[in-house]
N, C-alpha and C. Protein backbone atom coordinates (compact mmCIF):
# COMPACT_ATOMS: atom_id res chain seq x y z
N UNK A 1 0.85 -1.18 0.00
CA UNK A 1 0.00 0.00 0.00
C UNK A 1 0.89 1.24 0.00
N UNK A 2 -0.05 2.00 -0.79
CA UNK A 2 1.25 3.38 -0.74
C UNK A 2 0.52 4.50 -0.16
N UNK A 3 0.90 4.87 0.92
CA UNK A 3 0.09 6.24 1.97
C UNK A 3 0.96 7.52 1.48
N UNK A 4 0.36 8.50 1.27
CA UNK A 4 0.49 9.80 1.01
C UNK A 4 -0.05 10.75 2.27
N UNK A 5 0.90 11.35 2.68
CA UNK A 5 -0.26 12.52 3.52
C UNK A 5 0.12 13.56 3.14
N UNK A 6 -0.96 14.47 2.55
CA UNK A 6 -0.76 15.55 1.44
C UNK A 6 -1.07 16.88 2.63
N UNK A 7 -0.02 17.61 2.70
CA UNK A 7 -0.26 19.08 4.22
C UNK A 7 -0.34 20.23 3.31
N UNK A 8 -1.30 21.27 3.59
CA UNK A 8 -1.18 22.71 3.70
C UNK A 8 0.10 22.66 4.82
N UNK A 9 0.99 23.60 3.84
CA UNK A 9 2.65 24.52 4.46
C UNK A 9 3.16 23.45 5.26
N UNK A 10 4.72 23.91 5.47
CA UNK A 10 5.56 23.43 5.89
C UNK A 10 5.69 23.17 7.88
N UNK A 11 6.27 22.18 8.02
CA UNK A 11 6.37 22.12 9.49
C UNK A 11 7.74 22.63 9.70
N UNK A 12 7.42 23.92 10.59
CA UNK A 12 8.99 24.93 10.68
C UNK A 12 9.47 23.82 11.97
N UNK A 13 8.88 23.70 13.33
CA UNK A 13 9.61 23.46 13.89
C UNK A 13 10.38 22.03 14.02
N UNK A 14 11.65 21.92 14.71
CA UNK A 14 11.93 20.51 14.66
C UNK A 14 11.70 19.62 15.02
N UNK A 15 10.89 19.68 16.24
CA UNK A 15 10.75 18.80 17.38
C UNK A 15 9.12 18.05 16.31
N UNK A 16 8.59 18.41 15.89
CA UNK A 16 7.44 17.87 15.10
C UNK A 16 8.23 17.32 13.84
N UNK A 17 9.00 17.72 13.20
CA UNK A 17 10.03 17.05 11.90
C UNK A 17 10.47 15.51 12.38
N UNK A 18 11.38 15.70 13.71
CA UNK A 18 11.79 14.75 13.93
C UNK A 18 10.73 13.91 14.20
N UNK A 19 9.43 13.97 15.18
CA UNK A 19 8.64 13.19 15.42
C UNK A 19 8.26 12.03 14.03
N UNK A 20 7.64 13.30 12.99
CA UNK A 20 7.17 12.46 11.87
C UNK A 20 8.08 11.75 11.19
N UNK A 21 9.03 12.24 11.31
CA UNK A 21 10.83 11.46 10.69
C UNK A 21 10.82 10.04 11.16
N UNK A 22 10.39 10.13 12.24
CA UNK A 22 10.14 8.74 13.32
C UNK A 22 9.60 7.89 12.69
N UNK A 23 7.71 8.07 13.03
CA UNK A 23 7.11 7.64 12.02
C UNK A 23 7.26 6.91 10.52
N UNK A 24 7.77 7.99 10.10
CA UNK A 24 8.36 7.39 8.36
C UNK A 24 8.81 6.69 8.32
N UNK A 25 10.17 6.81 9.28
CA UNK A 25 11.00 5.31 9.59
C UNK A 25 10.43 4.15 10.15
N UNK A 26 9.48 4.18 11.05
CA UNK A 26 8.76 2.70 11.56
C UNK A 26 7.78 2.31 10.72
N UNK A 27 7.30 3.24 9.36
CA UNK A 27 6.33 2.53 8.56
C UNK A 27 6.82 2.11 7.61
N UNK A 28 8.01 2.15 7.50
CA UNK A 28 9.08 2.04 6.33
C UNK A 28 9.03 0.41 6.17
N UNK A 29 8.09 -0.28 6.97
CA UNK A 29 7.99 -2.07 7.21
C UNK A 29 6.75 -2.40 6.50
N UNK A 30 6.14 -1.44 6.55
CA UNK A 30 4.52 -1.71 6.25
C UNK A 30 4.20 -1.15 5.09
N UNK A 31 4.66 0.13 4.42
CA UNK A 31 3.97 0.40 3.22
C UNK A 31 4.97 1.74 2.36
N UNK A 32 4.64 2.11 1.70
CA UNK A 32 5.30 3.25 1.40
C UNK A 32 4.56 4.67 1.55
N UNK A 33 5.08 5.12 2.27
CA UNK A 33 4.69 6.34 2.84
C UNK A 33 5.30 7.65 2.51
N UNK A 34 4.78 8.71 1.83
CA UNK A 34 5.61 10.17 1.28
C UNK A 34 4.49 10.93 2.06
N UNK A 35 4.97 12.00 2.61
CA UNK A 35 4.59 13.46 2.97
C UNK A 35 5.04 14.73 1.78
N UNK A 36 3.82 14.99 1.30
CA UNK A 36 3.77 15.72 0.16
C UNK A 36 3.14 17.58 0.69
N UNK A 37 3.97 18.44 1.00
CA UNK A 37 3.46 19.62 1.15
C UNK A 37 3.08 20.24 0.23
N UNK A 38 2.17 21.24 0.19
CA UNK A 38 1.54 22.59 -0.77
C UNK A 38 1.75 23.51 0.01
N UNK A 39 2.02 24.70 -0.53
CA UNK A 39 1.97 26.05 -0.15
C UNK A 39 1.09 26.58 0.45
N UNK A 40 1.06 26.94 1.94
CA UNK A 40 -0.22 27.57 1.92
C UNK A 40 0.08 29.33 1.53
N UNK A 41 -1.61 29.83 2.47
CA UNK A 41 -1.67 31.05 1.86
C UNK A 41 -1.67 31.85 2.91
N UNK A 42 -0.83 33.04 3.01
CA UNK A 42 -1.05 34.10 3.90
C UNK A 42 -2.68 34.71 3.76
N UNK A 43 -2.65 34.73 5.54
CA UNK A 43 -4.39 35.13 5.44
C UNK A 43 -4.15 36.68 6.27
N UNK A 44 -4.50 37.72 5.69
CA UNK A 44 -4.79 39.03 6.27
C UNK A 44 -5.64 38.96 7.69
N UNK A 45 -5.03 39.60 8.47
CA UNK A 45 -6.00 39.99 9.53
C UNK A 45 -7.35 40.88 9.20
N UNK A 46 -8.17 40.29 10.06
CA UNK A 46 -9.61 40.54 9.73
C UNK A 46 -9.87 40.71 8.24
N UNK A 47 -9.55 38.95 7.68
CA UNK A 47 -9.91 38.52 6.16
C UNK A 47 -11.51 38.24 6.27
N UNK A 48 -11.94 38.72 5.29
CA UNK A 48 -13.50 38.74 4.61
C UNK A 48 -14.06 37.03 4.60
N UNK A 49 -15.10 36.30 4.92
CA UNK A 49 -15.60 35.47 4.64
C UNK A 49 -15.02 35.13 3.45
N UNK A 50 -15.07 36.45 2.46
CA UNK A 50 -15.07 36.06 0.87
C UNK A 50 -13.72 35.65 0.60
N UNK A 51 -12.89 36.72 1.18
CA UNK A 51 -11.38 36.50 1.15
C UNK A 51 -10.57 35.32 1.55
N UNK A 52 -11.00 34.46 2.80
CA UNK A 52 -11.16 33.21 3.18
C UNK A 52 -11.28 32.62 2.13
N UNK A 53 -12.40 32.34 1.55
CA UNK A 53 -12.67 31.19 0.63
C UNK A 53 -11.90 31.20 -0.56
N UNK A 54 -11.68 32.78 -1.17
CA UNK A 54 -10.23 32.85 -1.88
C UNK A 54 -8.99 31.89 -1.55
N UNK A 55 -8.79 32.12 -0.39
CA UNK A 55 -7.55 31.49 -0.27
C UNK A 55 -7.76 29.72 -0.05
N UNK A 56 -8.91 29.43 0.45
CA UNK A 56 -8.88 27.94 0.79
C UNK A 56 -9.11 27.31 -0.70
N UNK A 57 -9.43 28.18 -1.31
CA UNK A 57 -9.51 27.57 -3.16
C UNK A 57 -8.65 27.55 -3.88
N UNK A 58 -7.35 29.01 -3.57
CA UNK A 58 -6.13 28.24 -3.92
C UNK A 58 -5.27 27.60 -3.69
N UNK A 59 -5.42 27.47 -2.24
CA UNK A 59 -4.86 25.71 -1.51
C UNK A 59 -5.65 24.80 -2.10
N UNK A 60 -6.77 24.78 -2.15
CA UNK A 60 -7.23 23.39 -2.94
C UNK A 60 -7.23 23.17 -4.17
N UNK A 61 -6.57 24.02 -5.03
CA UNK A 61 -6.23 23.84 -6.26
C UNK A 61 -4.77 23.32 -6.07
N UNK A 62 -3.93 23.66 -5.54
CA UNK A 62 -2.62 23.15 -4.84
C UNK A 62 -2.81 21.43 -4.75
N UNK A 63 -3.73 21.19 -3.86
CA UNK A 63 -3.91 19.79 -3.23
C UNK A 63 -4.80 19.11 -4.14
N UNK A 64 -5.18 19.71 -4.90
CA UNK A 64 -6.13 18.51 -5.84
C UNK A 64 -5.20 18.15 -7.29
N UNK A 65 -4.38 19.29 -7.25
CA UNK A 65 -2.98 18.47 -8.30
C UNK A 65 -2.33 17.53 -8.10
N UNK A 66 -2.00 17.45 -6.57
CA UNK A 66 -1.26 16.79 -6.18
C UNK A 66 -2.02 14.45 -5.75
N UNK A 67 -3.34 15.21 -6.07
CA UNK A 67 -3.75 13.59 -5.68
C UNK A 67 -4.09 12.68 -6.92
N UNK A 68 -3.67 11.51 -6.85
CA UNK A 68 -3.78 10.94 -8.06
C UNK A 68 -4.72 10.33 -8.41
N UNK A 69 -5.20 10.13 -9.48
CA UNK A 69 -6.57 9.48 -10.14
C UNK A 69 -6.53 7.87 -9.36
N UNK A 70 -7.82 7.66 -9.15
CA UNK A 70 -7.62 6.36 -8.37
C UNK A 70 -7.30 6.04 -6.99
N UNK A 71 -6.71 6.72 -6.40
CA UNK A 71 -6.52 6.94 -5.30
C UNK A 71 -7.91 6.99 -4.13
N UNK A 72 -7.82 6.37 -2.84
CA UNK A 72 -8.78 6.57 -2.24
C UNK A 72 -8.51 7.66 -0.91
N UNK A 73 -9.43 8.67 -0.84
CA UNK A 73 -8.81 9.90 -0.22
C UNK A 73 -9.62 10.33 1.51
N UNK A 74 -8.77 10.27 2.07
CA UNK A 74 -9.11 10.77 3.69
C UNK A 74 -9.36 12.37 3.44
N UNK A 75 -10.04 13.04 3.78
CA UNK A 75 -9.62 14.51 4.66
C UNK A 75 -10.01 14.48 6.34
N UNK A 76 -9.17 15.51 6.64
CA UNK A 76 -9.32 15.44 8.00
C UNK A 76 -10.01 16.71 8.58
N UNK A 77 -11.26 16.07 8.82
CA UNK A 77 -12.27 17.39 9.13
C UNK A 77 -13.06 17.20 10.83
N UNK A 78 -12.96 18.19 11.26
CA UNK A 78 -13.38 17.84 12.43
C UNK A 78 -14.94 17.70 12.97
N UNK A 79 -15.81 17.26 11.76
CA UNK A 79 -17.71 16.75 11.30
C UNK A 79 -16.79 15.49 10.93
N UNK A 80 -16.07 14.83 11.18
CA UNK A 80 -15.85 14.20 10.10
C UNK A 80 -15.74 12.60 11.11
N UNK A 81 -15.69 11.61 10.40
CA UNK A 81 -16.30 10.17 11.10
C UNK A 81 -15.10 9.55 12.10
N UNK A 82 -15.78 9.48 13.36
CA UNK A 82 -14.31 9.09 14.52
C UNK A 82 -14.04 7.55 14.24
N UNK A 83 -13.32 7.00 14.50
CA UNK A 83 -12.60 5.53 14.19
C UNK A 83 -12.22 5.66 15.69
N UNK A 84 -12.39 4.33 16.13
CA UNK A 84 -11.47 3.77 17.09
C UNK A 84 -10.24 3.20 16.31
N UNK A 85 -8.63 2.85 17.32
CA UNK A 85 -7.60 2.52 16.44
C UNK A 85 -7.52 1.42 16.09
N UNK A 86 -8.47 0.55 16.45
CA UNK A 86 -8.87 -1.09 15.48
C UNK A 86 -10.05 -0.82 14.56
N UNK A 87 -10.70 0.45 14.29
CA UNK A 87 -11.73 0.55 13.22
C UNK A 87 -10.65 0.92 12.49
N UNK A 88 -10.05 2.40 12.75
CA UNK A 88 -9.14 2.78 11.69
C UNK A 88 -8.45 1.67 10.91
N UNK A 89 -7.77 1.02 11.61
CA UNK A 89 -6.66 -0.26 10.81
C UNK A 89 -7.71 -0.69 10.22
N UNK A 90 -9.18 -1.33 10.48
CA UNK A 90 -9.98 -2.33 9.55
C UNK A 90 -10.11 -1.51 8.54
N UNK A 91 -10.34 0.12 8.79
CA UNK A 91 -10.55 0.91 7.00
C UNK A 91 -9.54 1.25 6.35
N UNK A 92 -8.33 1.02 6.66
CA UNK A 92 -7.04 1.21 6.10
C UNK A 92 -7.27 -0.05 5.35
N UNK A 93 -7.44 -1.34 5.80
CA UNK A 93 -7.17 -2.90 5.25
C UNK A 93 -8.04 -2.56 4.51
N UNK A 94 -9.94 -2.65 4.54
CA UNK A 94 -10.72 -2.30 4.00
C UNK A 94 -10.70 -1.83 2.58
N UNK A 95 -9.83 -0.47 2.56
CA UNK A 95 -9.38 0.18 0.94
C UNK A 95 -8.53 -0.99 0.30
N UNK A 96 -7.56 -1.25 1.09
CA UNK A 96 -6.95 -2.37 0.12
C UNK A 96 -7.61 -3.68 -0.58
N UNK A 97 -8.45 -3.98 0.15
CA UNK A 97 -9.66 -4.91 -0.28
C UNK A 97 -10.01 -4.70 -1.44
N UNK A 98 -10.47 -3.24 -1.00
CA UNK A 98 -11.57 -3.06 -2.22
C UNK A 98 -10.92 -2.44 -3.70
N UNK A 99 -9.79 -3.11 -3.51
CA UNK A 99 -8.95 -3.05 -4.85
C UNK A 99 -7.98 -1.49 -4.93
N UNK A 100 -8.01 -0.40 -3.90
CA UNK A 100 -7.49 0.69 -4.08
C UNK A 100 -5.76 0.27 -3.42
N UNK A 101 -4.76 0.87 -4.05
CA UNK A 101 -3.67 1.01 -3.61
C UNK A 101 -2.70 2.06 -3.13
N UNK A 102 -3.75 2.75 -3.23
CA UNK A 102 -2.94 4.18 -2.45
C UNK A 102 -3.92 4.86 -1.63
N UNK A 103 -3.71 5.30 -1.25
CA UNK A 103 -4.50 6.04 0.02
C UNK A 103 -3.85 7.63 0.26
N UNK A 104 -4.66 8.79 0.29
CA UNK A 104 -4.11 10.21 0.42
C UNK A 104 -4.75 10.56 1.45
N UNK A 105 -4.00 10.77 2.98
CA UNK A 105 -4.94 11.68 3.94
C UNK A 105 -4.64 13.16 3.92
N UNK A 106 -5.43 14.28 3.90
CA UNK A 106 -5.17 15.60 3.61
C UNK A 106 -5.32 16.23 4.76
N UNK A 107 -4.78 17.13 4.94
CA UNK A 107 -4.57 17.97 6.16
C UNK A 107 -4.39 19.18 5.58
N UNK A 108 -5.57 20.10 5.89
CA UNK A 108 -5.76 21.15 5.66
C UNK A 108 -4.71 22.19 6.45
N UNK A 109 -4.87 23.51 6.01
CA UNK A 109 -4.03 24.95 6.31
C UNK A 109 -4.91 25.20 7.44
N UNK A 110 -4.69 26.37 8.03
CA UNK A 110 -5.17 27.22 9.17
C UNK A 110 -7.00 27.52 9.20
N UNK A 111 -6.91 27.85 7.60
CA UNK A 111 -8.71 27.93 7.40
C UNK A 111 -9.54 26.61 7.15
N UNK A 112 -8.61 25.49 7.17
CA UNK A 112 -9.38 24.29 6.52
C UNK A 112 -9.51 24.01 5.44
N UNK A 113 -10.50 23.41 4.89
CA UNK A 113 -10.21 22.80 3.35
C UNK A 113 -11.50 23.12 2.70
N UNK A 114 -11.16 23.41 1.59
CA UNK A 114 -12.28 24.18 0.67
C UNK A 114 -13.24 23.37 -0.10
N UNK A 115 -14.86 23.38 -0.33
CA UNK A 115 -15.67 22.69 -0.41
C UNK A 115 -14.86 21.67 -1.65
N UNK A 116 -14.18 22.11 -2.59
CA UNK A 116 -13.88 21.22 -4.03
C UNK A 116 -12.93 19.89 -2.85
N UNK A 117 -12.28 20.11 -2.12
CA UNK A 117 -11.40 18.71 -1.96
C UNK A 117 -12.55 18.40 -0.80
N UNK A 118 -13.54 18.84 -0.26
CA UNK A 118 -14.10 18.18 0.66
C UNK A 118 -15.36 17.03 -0.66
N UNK A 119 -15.39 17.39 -1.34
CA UNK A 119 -16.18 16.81 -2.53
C UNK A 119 -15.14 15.95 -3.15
N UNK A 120 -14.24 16.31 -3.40
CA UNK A 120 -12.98 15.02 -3.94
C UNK A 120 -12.97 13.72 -2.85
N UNK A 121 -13.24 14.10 -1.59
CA UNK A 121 -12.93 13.02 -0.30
C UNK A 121 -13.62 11.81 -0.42
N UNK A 122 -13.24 10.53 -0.33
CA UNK A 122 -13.89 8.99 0.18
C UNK A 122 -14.42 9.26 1.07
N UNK A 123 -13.84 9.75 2.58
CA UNK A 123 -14.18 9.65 3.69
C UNK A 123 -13.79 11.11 4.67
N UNK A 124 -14.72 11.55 4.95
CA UNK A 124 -14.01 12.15 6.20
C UNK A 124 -13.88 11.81 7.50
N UNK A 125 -12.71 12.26 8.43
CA UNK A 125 -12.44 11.81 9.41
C UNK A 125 -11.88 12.53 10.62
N UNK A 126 -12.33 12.52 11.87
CA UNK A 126 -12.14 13.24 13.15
C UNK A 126 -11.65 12.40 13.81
N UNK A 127 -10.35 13.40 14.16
CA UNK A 127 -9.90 12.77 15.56
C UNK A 127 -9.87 13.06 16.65
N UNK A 128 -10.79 14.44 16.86
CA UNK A 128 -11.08 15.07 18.00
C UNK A 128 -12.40 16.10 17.41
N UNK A 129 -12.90 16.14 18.18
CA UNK A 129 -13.56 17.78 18.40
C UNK A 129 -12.82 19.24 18.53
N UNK A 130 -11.91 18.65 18.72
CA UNK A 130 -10.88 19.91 19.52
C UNK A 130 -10.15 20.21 18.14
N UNK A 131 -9.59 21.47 17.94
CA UNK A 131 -8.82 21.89 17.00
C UNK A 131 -6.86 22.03 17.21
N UNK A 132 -6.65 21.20 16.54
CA UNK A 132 -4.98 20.78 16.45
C UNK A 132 -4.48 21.77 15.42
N UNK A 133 -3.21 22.59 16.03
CA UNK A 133 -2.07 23.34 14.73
C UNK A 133 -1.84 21.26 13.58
N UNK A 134 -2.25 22.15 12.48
CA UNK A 134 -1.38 21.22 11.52
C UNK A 134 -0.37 19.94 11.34
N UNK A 135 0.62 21.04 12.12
CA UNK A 135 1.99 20.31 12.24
C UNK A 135 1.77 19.12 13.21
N UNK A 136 1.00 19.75 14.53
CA UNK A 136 0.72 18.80 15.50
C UNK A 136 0.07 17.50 14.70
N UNK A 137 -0.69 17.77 14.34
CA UNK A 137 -2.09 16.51 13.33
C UNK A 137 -1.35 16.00 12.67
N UNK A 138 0.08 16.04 12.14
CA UNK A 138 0.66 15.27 11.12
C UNK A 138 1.88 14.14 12.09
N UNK A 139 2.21 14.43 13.20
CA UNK A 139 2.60 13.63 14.11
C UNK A 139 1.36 12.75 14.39
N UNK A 140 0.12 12.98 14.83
CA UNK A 140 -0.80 12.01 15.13
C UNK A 140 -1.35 11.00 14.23
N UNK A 141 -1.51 12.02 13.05
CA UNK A 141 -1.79 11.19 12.18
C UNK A 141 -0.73 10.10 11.66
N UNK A 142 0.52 10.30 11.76
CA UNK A 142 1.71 9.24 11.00
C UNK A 142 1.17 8.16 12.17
N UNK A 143 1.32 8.64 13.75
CA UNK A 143 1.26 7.91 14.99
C UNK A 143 0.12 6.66 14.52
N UNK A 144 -0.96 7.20 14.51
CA UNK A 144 -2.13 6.50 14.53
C UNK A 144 -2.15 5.71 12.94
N UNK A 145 -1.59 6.04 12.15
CA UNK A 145 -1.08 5.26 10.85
C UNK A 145 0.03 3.82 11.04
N UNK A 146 1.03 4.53 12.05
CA UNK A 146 1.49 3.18 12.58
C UNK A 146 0.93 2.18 13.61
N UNK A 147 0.09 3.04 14.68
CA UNK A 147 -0.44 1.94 14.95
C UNK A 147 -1.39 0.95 14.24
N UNK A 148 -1.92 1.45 13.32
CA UNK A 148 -2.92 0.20 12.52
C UNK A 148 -2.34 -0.53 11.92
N UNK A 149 -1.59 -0.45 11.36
CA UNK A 149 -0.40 -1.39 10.50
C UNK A 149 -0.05 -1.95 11.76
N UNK A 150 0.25 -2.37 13.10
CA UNK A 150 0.56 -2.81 14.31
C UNK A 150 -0.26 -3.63 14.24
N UNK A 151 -1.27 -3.08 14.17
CA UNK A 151 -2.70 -3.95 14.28
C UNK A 151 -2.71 -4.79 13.63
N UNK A 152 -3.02 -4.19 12.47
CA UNK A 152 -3.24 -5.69 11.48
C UNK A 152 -2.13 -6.58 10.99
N UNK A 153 -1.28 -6.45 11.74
CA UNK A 153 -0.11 -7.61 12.10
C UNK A 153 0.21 -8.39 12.87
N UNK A 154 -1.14 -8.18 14.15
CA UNK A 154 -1.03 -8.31 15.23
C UNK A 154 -0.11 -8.58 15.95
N UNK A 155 0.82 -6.95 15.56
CA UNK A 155 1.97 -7.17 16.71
C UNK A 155 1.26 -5.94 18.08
N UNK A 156 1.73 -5.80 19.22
CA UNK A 156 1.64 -5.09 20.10
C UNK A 156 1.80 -3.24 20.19
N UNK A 157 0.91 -3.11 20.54
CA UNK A 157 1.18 -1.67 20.34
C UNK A 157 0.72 -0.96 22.14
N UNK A 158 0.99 0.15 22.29
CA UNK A 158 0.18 1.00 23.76
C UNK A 158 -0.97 0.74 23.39
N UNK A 159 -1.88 0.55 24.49
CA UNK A 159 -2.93 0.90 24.28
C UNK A 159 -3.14 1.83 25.41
């Protein structure tokens, strides 16, 4: 299986680099995994509704280049469907089943993700109610990516 996690902007600091660096390296058993950034967009203080959606449209023109035909696609929205970490692993296995071989989870910029990639999405998915910086969500998300691959190997993981 080949996992993509496609981010609005760059993760400046290190201590989140190295984390996901981690990650990469322990999934490096289970599948092939790339972290693919887009540019995000500087947002003006006290930006317009309208001006907003400007910009989340040209991040999602950014991120909808970047995903490939065929592909079955996560976004990460916080309406979006909670998994326990043995559901998650069964819908990770699940796509592979159902004949897909790549998998793209998206992680939106600061404003979120703009109706066109929320309409591109298979699935959406929450991992909280609560709102996470980016950078943070891309450590959890690699995290919770390795643990399902744990899973469905049934090797041991924290619980």
């Amino acid at each position: 299986m080949k996992i993509t996690i496609l981010c609005v902007g760059k993760i400046k600091e290190s201590f989140y680099r190295e984390a996901v660096g981690e990650y990469v390296k322990r999934l490096g058993r289970y599948c092939s995994l790339e972290i693919l950034e887009v540019a995000d967009e500087k947002t003006p203080d006290g930006a317009s509704a309208a001006q907003e959606d400007q910009i989340k449209e040209k991040e999602a023109d950014r991120i909808l280049s970047k995903i490939p035909e065929g592909a079955y696609v996560y976004t990460l929205e916080i309406q979006g469907k909670r998994y326990s970490s043995e559901l998650f692993a069964d819908a990770i296995h699940k796509v592979g089943l159902g004949g897909r071989s790549h998998i793209v989870f998206v992680v939106g910029g600061s404003l979120g993700l703009h109706e066109k990639v929320l309409r591109r999405s298979d699935q959406a998915v929450s991992f909280s109610d609560m709102t996470f910086p980016h950078q943070l969500m891309r450590v959890i998300l690699c995290e919770q990516i390795y643990r399902a691959y744990r899973i469905l190997h049934g090797q041991p993981y924290h619980k």
